[in-house]
Protein backbone atom coordinates (compact mmCIF):
# COMPACT_ATOMS: atom_id res chain seq x y z
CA UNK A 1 -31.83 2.59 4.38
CA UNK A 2 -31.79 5.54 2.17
CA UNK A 3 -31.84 5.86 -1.04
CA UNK A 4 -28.07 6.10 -2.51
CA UNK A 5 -27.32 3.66 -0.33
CA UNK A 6 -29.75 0.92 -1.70
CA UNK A 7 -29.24 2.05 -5.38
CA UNK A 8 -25.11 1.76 -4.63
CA UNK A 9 -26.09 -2.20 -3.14
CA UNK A 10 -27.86 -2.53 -6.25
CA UNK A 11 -25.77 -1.25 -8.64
CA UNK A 12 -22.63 -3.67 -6.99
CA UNK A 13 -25.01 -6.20 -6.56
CA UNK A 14 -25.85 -6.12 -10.79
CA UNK A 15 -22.25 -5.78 -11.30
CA UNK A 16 -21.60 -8.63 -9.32
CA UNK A 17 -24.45 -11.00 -11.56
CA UNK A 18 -23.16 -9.54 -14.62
CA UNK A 19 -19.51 -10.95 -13.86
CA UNK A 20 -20.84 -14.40 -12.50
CA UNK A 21 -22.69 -14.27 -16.34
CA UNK A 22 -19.99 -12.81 -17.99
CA UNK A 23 -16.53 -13.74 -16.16
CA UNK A 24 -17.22 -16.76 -14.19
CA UNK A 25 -19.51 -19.07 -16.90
CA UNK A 26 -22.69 -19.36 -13.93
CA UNK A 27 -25.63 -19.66 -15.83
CA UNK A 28 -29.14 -17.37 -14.73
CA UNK A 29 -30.29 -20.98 -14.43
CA UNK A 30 -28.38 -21.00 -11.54
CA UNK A 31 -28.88 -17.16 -10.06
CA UNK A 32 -32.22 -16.90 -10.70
CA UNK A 33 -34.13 -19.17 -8.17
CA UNK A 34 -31.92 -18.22 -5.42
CA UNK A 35 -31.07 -14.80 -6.46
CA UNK A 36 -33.08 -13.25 -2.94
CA UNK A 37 -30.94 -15.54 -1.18
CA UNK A 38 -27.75 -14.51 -3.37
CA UNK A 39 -28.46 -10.96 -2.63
CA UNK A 40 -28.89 -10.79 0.71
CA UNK A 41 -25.67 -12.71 1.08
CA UNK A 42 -23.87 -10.69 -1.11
CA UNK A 43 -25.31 -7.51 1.01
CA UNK A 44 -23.58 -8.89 4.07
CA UNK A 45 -20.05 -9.43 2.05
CA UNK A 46 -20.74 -5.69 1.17
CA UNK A 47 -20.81 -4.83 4.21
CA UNK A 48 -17.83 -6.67 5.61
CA UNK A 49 -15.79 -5.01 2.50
CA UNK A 50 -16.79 -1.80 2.89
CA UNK A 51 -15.85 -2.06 7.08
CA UNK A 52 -12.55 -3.77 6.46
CA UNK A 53 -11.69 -0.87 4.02
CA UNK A 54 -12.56 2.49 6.10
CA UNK A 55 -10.78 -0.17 9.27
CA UNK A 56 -7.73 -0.75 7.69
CA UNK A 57 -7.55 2.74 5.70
CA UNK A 58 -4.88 4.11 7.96
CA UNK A 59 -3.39 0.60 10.22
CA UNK A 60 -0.32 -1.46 9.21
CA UNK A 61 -1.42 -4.93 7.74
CA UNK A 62 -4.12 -3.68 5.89
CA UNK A 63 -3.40 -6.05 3.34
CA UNK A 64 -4.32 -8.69 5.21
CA UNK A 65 -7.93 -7.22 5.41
CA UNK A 66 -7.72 -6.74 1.81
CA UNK A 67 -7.39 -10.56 1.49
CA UNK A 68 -10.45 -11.52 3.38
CA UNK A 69 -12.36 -9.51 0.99
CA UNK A 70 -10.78 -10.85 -2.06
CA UNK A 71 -11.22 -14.39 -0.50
CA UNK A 72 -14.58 -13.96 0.63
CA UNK A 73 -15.94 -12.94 -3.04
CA UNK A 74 -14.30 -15.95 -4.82
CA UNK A 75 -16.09 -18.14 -2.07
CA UNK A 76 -19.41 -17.19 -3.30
CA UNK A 77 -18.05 -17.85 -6.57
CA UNK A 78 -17.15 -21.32 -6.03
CA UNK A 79 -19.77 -21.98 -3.77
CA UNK A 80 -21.93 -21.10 -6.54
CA UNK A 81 -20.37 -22.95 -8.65
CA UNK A 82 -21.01 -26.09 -6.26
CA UNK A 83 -17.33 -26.44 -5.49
CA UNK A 84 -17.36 -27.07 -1.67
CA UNK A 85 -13.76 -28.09 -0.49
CA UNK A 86 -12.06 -25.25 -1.90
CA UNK A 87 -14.82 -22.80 -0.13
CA UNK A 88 -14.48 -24.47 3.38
CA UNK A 89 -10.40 -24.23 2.67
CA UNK A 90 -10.83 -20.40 1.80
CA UNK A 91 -13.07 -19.91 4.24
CA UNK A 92 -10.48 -20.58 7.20
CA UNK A 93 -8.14 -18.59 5.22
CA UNK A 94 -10.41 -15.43 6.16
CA UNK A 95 -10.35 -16.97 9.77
CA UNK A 96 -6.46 -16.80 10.01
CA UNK A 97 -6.04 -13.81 7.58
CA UNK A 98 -8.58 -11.90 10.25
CA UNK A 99 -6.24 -13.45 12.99
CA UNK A 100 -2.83 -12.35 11.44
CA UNK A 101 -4.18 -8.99 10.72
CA UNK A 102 -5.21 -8.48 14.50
CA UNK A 103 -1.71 -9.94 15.76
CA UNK A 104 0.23 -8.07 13.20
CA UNK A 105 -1.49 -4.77 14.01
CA UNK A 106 -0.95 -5.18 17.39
CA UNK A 107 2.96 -6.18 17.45
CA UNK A 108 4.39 -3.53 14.50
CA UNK A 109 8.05 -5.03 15.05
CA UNK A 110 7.20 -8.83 14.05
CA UNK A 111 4.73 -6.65 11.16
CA UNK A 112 8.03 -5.20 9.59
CA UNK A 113 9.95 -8.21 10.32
CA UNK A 114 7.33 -10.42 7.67
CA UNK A 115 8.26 -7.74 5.33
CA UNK A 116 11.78 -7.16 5.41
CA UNK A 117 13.23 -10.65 6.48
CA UNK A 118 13.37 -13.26 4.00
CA UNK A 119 12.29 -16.27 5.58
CA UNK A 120 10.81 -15.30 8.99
CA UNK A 121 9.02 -17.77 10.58
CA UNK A 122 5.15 -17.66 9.22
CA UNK A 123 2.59 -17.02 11.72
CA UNK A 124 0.81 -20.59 12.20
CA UNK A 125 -2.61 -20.90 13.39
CA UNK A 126 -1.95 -22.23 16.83
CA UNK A 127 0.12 -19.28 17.25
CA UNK A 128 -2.59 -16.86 16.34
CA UNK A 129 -4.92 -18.71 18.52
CA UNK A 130 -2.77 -18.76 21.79
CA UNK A 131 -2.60 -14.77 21.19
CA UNK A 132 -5.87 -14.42 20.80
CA UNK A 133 -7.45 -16.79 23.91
CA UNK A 134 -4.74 -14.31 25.67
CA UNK A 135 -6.53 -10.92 25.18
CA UNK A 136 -9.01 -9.48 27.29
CA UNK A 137 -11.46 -9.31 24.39
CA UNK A 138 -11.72 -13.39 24.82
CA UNK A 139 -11.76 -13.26 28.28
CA UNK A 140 -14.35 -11.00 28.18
CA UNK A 141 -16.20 -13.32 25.75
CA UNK A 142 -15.71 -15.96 27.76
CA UNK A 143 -17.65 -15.27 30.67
């Protein structure tokens, strides 16, 4: 890893710490014995962010992928904060957020339709789930 790229992971990292001090009321009581655990994790939700950002830079639904990254920093919020039900609930969120995002950038029609018509149907998870055990990404998977 060079170096602006581990002094960028460090410098989000710190700001990160600073607004779990600051913002959220976590004690360093509480960062500081896991804090190589905390970074390391917090290194892989960089990295998700960052990929979800350059992916959806130019694709319709992008939103959605901004979601999972907004959703994904408040669980390691709460789950530092010992607050587990909320965390396992957000954390299938991301699951069906990732899933609407594929379906919705795959079918741009039903995409506009979310948007313009009040009340169309919301995309349940069974829905997304058929679609996806459909593709030949899965089937590939499956084998």
């Amino acid at each position: 890893m060079n170096n602006t790229l581990k002094k960028f992971i460090s410098d989000e990292f710190n700001h990160f710490k600073s607004d779990l001090l600051n913002n959220w009321g976590i004690s360093e009581k509480t960062i500081s014995p896991i804090d190589h655990k905390l970074k390391h994790i917090y290194r892989n939700y960089l990295s998700l962010a960052c990929a979800s950002t350059v992916i959806g830079k130019n694709t319709r639904a992008k939103e959605y992928l901004t979601a999972i990254i907004e959703s994904n920093y408040i669980v390691q919020v709460l789950a530092l904060k010992n607050i587990s039900n909320p965390v396992f609930s957000m954390l299938r969120q991301s699951i069906e957020l990732t899933l609407k995002y594929i379906y919705l950038n795959s079918h741009p029609i039903e995409y506009h339709w979310t948007k313009s018509r009040n009340g169309y149907r919301e995309l349940n998870f069974q829905l997304l789930l058929e679609f996806i055990s459909r593709t030949d990404e899965h089937k590939d998977l499956s084998v």
